[in-house]
Protein backbone atom coordinates (compact mmCIF):
# COMPACT_ATOMS: atom_id res chain seq x y z
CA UNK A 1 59.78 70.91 -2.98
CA UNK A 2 62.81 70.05 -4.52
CA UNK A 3 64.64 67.43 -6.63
CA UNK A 4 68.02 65.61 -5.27
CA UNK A 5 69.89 68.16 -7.07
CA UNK A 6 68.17 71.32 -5.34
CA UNK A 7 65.12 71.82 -8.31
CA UNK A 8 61.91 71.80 -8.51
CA UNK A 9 60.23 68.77 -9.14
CA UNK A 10 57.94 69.06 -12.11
CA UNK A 11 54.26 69.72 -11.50
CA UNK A 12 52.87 65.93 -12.35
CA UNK A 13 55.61 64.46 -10.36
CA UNK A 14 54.99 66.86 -7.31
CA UNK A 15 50.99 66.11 -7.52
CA UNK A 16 51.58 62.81 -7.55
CA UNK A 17 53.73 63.18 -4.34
CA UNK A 18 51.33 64.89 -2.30
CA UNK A 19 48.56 62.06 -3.95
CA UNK A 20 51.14 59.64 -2.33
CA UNK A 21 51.38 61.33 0.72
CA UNK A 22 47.33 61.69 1.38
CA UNK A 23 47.15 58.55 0.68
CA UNK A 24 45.23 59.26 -1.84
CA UNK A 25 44.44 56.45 -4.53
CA UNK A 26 44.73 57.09 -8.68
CA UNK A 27 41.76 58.61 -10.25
CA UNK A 28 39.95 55.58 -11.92
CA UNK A 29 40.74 52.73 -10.17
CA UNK A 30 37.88 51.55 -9.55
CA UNK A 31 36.79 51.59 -13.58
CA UNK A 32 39.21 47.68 -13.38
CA UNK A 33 37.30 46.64 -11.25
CA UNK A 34 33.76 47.59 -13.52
CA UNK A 35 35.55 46.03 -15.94
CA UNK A 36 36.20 43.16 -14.41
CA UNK A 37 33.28 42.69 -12.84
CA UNK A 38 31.27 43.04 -16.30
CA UNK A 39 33.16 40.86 -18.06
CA UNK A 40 32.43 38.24 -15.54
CA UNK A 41 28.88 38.61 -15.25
CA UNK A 42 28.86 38.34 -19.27
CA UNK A 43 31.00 35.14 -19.17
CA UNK A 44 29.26 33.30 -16.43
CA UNK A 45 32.50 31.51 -15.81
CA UNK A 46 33.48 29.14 -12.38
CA UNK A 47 36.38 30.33 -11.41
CA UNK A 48 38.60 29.47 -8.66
CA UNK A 49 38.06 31.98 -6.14
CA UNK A 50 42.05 32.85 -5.28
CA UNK A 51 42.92 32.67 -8.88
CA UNK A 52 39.58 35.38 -9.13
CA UNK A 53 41.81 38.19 -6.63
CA UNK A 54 44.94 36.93 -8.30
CA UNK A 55 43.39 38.04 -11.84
CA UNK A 56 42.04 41.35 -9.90
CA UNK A 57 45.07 42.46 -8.12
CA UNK A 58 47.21 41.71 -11.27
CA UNK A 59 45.10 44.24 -13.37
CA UNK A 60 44.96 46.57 -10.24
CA UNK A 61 49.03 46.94 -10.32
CA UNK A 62 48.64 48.57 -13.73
CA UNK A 63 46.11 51.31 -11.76
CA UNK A 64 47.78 52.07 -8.82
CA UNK A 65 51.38 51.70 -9.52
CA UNK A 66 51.81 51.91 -5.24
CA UNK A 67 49.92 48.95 -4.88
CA UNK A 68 52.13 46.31 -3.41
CA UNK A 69 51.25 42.45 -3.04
CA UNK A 70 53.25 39.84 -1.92
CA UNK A 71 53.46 36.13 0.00
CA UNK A 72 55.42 33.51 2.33
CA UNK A 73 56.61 30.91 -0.18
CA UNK A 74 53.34 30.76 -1.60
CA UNK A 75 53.57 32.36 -5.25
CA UNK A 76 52.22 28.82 -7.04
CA UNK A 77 49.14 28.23 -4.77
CA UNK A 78 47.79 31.69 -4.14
CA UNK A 79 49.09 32.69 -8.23
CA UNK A 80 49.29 36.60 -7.09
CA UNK A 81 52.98 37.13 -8.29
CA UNK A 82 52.44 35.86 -12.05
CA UNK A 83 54.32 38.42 -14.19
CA UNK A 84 55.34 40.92 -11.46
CA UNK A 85 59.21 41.70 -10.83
CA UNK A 86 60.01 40.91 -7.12
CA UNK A 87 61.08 43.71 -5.12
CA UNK A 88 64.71 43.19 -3.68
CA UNK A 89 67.46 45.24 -2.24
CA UNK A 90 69.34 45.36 -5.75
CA UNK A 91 65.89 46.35 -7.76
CA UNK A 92 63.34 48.85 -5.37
CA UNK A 93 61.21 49.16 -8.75
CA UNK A 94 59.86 45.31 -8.08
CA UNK A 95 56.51 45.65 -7.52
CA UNK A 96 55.93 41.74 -5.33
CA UNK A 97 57.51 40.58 -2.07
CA UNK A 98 59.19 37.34 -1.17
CA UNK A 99 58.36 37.56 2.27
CA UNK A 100 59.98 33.85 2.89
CA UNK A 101 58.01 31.49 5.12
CA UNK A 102 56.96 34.23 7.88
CA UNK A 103 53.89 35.33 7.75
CA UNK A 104 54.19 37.01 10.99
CA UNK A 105 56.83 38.88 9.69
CA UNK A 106 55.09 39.63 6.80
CA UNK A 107 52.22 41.14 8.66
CA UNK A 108 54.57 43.47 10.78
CA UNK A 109 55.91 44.78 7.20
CA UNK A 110 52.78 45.11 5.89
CA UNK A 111 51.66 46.83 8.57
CA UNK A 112 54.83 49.38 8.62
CA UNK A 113 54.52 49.99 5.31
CA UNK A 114 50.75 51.52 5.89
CA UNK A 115 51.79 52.99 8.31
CA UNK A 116 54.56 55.07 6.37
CA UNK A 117 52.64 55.47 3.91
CA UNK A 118 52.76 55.60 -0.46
CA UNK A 119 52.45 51.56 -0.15
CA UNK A 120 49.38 50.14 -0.66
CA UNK A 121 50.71 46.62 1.13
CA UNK A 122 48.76 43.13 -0.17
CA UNK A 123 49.31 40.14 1.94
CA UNK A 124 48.61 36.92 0.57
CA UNK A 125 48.87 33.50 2.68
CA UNK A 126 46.35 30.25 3.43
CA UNK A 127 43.61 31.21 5.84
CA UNK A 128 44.39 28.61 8.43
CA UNK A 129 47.60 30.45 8.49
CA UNK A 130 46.14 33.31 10.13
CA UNK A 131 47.19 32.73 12.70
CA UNK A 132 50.39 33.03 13.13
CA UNK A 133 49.66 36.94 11.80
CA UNK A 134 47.18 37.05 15.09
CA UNK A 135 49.11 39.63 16.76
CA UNK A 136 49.98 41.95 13.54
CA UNK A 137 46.38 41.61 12.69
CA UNK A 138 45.33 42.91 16.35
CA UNK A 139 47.73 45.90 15.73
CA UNK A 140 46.30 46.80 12.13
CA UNK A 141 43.18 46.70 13.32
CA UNK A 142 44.01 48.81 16.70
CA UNK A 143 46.34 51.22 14.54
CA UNK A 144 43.25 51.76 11.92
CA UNK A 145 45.70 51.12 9.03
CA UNK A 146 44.60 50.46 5.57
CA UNK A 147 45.94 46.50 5.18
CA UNK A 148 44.82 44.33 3.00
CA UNK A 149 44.94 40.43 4.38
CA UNK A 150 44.29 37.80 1.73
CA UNK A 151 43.42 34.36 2.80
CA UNK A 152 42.95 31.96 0.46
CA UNK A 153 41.99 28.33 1.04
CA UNK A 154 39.11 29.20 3.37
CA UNK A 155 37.48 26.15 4.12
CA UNK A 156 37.11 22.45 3.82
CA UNK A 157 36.78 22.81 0.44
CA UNK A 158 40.60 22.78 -0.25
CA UNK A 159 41.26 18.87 -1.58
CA UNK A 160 43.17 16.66 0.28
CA UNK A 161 45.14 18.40 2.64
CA UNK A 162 43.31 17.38 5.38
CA UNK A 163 42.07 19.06 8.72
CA UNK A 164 45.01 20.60 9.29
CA UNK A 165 44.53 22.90 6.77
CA UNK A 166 41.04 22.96 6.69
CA UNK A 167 40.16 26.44 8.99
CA UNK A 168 36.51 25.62 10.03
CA UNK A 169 36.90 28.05 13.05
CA UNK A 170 38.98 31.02 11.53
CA UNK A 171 36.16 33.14 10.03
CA UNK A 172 34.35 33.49 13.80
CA UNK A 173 37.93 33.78 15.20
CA UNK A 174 38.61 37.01 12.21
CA UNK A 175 35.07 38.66 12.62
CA UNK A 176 35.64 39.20 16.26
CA UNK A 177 38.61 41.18 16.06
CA UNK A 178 37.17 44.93 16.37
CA UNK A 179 37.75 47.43 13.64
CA UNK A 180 38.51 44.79 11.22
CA UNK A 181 36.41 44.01 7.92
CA UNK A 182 36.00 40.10 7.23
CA UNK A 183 34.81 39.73 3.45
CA UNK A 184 34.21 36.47 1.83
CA UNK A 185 33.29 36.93 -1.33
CA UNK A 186 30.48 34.51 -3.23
CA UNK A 187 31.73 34.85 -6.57
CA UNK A 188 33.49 37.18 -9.07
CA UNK A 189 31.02 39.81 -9.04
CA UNK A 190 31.17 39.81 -5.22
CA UNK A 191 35.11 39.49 -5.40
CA UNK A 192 35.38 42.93 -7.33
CA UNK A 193 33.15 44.58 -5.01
CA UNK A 194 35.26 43.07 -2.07
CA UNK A 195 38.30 44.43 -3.54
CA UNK A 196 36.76 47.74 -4.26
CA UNK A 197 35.40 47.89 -0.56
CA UNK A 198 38.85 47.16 0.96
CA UNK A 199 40.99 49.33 -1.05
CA UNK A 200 38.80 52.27 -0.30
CA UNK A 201 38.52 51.56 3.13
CA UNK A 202 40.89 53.92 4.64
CA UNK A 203 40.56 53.56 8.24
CA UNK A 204 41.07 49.55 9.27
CA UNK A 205 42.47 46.79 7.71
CA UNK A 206 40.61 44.41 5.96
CA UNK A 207 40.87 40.48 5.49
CA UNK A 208 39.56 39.14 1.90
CA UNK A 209 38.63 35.26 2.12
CA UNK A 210 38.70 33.27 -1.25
CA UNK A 211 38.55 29.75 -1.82
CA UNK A 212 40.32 27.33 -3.35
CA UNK A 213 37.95 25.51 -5.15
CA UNK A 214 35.77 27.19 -8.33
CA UNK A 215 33.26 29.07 -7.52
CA UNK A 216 30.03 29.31 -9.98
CA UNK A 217 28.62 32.73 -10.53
CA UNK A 218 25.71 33.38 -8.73
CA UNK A 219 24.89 37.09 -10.02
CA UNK A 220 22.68 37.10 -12.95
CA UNK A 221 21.40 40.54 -13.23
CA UNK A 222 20.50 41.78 -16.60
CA UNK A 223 23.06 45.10 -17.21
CA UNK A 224 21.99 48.48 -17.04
CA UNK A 225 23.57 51.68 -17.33
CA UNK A 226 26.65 52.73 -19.08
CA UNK A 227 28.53 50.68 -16.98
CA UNK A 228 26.00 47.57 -16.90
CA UNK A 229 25.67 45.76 -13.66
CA UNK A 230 29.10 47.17 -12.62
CA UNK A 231 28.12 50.00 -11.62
CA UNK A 232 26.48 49.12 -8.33
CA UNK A 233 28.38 47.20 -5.63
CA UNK A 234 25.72 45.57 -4.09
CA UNK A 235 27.84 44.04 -1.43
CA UNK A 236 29.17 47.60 0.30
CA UNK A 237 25.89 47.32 2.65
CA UNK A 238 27.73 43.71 4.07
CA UNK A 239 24.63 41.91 2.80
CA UNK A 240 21.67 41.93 0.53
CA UNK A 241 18.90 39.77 -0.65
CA UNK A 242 20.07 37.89 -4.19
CA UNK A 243 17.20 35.95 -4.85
CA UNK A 244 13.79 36.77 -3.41
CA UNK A 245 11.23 34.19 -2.60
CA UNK A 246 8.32 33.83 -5.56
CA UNK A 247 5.07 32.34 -5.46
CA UNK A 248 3.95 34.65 -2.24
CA UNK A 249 5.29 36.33 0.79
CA UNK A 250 8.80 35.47 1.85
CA UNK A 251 8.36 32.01 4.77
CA UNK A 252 11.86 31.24 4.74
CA UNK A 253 15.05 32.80 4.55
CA UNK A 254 18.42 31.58 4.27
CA UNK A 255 21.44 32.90 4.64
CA UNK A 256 24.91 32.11 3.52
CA UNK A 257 28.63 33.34 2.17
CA UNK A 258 31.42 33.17 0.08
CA UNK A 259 30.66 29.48 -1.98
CA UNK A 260 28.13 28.07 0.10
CA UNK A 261 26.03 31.12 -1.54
CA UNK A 262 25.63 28.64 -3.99
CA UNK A 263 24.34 25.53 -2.54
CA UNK A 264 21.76 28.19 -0.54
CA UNK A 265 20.56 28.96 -4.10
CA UNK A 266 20.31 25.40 -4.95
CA UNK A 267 18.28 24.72 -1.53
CA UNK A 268 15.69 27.45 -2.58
CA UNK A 269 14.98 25.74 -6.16
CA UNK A 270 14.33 22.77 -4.16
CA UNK A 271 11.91 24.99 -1.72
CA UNK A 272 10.37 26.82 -4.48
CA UNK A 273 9.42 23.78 -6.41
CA UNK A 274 7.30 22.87 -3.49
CA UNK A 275 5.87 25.74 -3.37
CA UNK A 276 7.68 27.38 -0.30
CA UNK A 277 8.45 31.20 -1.33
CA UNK A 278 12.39 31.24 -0.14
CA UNK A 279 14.90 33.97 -0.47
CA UNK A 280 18.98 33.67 -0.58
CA UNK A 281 20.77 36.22 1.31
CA UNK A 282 24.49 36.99 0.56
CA UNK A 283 26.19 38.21 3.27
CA UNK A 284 29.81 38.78 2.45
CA UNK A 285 31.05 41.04 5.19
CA UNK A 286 29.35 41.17 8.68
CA UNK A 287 30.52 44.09 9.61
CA UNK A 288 29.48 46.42 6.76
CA UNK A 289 25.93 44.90 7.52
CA UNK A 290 26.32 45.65 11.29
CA UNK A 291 26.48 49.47 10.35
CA UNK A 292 23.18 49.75 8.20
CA UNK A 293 19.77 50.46 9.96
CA UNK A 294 17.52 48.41 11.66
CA UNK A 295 14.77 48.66 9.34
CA UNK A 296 16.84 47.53 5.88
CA UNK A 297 19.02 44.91 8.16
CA UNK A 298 15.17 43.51 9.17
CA UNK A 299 13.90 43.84 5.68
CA UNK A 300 17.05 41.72 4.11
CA UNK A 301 17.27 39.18 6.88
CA UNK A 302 13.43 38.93 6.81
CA UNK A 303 12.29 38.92 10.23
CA UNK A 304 9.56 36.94 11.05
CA UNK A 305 10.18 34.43 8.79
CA UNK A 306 12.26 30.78 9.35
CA UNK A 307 16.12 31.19 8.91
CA UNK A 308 18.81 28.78 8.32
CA UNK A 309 22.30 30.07 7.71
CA UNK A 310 24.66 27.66 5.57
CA UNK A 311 28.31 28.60 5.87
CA UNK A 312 31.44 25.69 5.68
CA UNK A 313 32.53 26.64 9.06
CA UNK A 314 31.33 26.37 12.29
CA UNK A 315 28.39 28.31 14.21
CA UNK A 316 29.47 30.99 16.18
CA UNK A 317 28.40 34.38 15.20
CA UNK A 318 25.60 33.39 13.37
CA UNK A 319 22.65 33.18 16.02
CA UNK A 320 22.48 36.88 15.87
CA UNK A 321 21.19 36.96 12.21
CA UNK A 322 19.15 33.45 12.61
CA UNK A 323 17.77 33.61 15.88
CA UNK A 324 17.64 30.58 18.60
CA UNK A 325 15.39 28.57 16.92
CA UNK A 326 16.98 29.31 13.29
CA UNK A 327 18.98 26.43 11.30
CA UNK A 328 22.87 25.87 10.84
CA UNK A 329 24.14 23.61 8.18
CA UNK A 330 28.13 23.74 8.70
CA UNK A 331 30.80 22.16 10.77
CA UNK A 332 30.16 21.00 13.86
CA UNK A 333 34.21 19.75 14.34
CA UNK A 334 37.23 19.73 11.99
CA UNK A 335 37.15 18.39 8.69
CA UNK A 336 38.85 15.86 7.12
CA UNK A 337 40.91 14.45 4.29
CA UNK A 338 39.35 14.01 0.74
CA UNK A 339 38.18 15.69 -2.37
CA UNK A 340 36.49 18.96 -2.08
CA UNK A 341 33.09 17.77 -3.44
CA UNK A 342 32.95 14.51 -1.01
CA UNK A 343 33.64 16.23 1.93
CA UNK A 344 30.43 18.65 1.34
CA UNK A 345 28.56 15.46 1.03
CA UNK A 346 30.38 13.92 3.68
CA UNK A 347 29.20 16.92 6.21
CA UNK A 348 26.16 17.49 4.93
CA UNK A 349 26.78 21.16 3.74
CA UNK A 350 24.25 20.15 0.89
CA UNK A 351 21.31 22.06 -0.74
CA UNK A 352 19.21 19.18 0.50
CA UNK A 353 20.38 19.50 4.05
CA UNK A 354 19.31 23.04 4.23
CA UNK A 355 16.34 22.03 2.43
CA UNK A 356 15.87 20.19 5.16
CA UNK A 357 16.73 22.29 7.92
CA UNK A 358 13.91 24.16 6.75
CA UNK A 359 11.63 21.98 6.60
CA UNK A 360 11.46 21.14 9.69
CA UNK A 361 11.19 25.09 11.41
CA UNK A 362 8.39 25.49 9.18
């Protein structure tokens, strides 16, 4: 191998080729993501969950300097530019894309630059917006090529827009395209393991889901190892039990993702208090949970007991995990216009509802 000028490129230079060309990402990574994750989890912070990836992909650029993010005229809402250079045809060392309002077209150039290779391509647009990527998402997934797909905005939770913008029906529509991971992350804990999960997943593409609105931690582990809580990446099994039920043997299980995680917790203080042993299961990425046995899928789901899943979107998909006589709390149509907090009211996506819900399977 050989420099423009016929000579040899210098040993780093030529490892970090061949790294490059594997596809191979930087030794250490990951450690930004500990880092980031253990800082959170010390802070205890609400946080808004696209300004949450923004912060992560932002410290990921200094990592892996092939790491490549970029949006369709939507640098101020989705905040993933912030000090990056843009990448034009006068300056190739920019390291963010203008991609212009085309999200299609910034799907097929995401998905050529995987394919080439020695880019690690970041899209970033509104979820409802997904669909005008529909066929460059089919292809990623079909091609098995390592995309990331950012959605932000990812429910009704997203102010005043209005229905429009409010994609109630996009998560069933995403988790039904084969060979394609869906994660929608719960908090900032769970958002560093999502990005840690989809950057290492080498063979499909992968579509992170953040919200708009802040999202209250919901991990509360006290830190062990070198590493503290960090270490372990509790959501790479798709879904796991956060809080088990007390008092007794599990009754009642309920399920949830991404910020409804958080009014399932609330539900099970409610349950708890009278004396119903509950457990909250976070369930960030279906598909990771599709590929684990039987026996820890039944032990985390808790078969036998009464399940109600509680997700800002609507129901489809989740009568596998629930069963037919299990509870939804969600949306049963579109949303609507109005502030984030008075629409969950408004549609009942409330820790009392699913109180409720329980209630009356038990």
């Amino acid at each position: 191998m050989a420099g423009s000028g016929g000579e040899a490129l210098p040993a780093a230079e030529r490892r970090e080729l061949d790294r490059l060309r594997e596809g191979r990402l930087p030794e250490g990574w990951e450690d930004v993501l500990f880092g980031f994750k253990r800082r959170a989890l010390a802070e205890g912070s609400a946080e808004s969950g696209i300004k949450l990836s923004a912060d992560i992909v932002e410290a990921l650029c200094d990592a892996i300097p092939e790491l490549l993010p970029g949006a369709p005229d939507l640098e101020g809402a989705t905040q993933h530019k912030r000090r990056l250079a843009p990448f034009t045809a006068a300056d190739h060392g920019g390291r963010y894309i203008h991609y212009g309002i085309r999200e299609h077209a910034m799907g097929a150039m995401l998905n050529g630059m995987a394919a080439h290779g020695g880019v690690v391509p970041v899209g970033v647009t509104y979820l409802v917006f997904s669909d005008y990527m529909r066929p460059t998402l089919r292809l990623a997934a079909m091609m098995g090529l390592p995309v990331s797909f950012v959605f932000s905005h990812d429910s009704i939770g997203i102010g005043r827009n209005g229905p429009t913008h409010q994609p109630v029906e996009y998560l069933a529509a995403l988790r039904a395209i084969p060979n394609m991971l869906v994660l929608r992350p719960a908090d900032a804990a769970e958002a560093a393991e999502c990005w840690e999960i989809a950057l290492a997943h080498r063979s499909g593409p992968c579509c992170l889901i953040f919200a708009r609105q802040p999202l209250p931690p919901v991990r509360g582990e006290p830190m062990h190892s070198e590493r503290g809580d960090a270490s372990e990446n509790r959501s790479h099994r798709g879904a796991y039990v956060l809080a088990e039920a007390e008092g007794g043997a599990r009754r009642t299980s309920i399920l949830a993702t991404g910020s409804e995680v958080a009014v399932a917790l609330a539900a099970r203080d409610l349950l708890q208090a009278e004396g119903v042993p509950t457990a909250v299961v976070s369930m960030p990425c279906w598909e990771l949970f599709e590929q684990q046995g039987r026996a820890y899928r039944d032990a985390v789901i808790g078969e036998g007991t009464v399940r109600v899943a509680v997700e800002a979107a609507v129901r489809q998909g989740w009568d596998r995990y629930i069963g037919p006589d299990g509870g939804f709390v969600g949306m049963s149509g579109f949303g609507a216009s109005g502030a984030e907090d008075e629409l969950f009211t408004y549609f009942g996506i409330t820790p009392a509802q699913v109180a409720a819900a329980v209630r009356e399977r038990l």
